[in-house]
Protein backbone atom coordinates (compact mmCIF):
# COMPACT_ATOMS: atom_id res chain seq x y z
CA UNK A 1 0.00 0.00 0.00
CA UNK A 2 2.90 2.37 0.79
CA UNK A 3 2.82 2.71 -3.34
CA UNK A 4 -0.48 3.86 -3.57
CA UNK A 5 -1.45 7.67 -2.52
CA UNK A 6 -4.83 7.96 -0.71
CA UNK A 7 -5.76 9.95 -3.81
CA UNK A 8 -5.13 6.47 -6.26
CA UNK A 9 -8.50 5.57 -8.12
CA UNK A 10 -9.16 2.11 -6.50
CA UNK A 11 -12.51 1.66 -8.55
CA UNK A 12 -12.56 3.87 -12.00
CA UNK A 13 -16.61 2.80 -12.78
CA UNK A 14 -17.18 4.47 -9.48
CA UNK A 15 -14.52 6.57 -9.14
CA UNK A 16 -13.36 5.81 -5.54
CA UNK A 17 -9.88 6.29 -4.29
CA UNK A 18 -7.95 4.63 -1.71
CA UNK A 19 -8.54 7.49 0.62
CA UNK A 20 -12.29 6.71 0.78
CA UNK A 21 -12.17 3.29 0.79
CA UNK A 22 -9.58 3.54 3.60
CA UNK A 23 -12.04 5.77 5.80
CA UNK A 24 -14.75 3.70 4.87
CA UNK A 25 -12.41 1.02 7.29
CA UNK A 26 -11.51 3.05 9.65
CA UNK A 27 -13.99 5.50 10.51
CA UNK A 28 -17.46 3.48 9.02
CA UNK A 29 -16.43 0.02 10.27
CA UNK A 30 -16.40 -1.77 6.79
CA UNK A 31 -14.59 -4.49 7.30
CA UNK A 32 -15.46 -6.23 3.74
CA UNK A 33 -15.21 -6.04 0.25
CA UNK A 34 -19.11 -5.71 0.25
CA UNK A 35 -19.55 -3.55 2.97
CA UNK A 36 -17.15 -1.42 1.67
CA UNK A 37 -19.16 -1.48 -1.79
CA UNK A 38 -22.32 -0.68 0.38
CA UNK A 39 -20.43 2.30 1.94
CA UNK A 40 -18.42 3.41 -1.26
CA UNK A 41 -20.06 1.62 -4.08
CA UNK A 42 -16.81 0.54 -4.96
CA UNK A 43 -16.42 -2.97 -6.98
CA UNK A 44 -20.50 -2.28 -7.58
CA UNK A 45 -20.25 -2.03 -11.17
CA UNK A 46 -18.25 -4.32 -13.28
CA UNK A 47 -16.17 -5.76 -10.37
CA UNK A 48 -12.60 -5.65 -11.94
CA UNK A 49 -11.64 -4.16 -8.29
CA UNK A 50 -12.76 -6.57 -6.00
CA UNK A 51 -9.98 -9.15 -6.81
CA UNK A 52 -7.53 -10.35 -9.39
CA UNK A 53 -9.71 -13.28 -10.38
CA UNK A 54 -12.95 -10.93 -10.94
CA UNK A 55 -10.57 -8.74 -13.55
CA UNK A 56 -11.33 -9.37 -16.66
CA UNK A 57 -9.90 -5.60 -18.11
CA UNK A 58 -7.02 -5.08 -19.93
CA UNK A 59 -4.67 -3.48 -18.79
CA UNK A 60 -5.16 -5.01 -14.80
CA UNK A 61 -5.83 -3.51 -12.12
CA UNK A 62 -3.23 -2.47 -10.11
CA UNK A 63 -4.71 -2.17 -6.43
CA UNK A 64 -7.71 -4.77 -5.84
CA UNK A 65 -10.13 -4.26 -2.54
CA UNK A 66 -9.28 -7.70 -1.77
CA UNK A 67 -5.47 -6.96 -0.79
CA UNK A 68 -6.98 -3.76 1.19
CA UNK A 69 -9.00 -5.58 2.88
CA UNK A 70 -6.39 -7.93 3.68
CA UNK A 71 -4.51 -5.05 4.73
CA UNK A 72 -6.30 -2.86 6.72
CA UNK A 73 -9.03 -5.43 8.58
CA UNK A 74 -7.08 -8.63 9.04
């Protein structure tokens, strides 16, 4: 994560960066990739976020909510 500024576009169909998703942890008490998407709406749309398995774009994702959930609630 130390790569990534807050400001990083986690989810581009929603437009959510790692700042919000990262408050959404902290401060709203998501503590999963769905209850961030019902606090953010991130990975709501086509998904490509959520995890390297559910990308299907091209190029890939860079950041996935899975590894920030791994990061910031385990």
């Amino acid at each position: 994560m130390a790569d990534f500024k807050y400001s990083y576009v986690v989810c581009n169909c929603r437009k959510v960066t790692l700042g919000e998703i990262v408050h959404a942890i902290k401060e709203e008490g998501a503590n999963s990739i769905e209850s961030i998407g019902d606090i953010t709406d991130a990975g709501t749309a086509c998904g490509c976020c959520r995890s390297q398995k559910d990308d299907f774009g091209d190029p890939k994702m860079n950041l996935y909510l899975e590894q920030i959930v791994e990061k910031f609630v385990n």
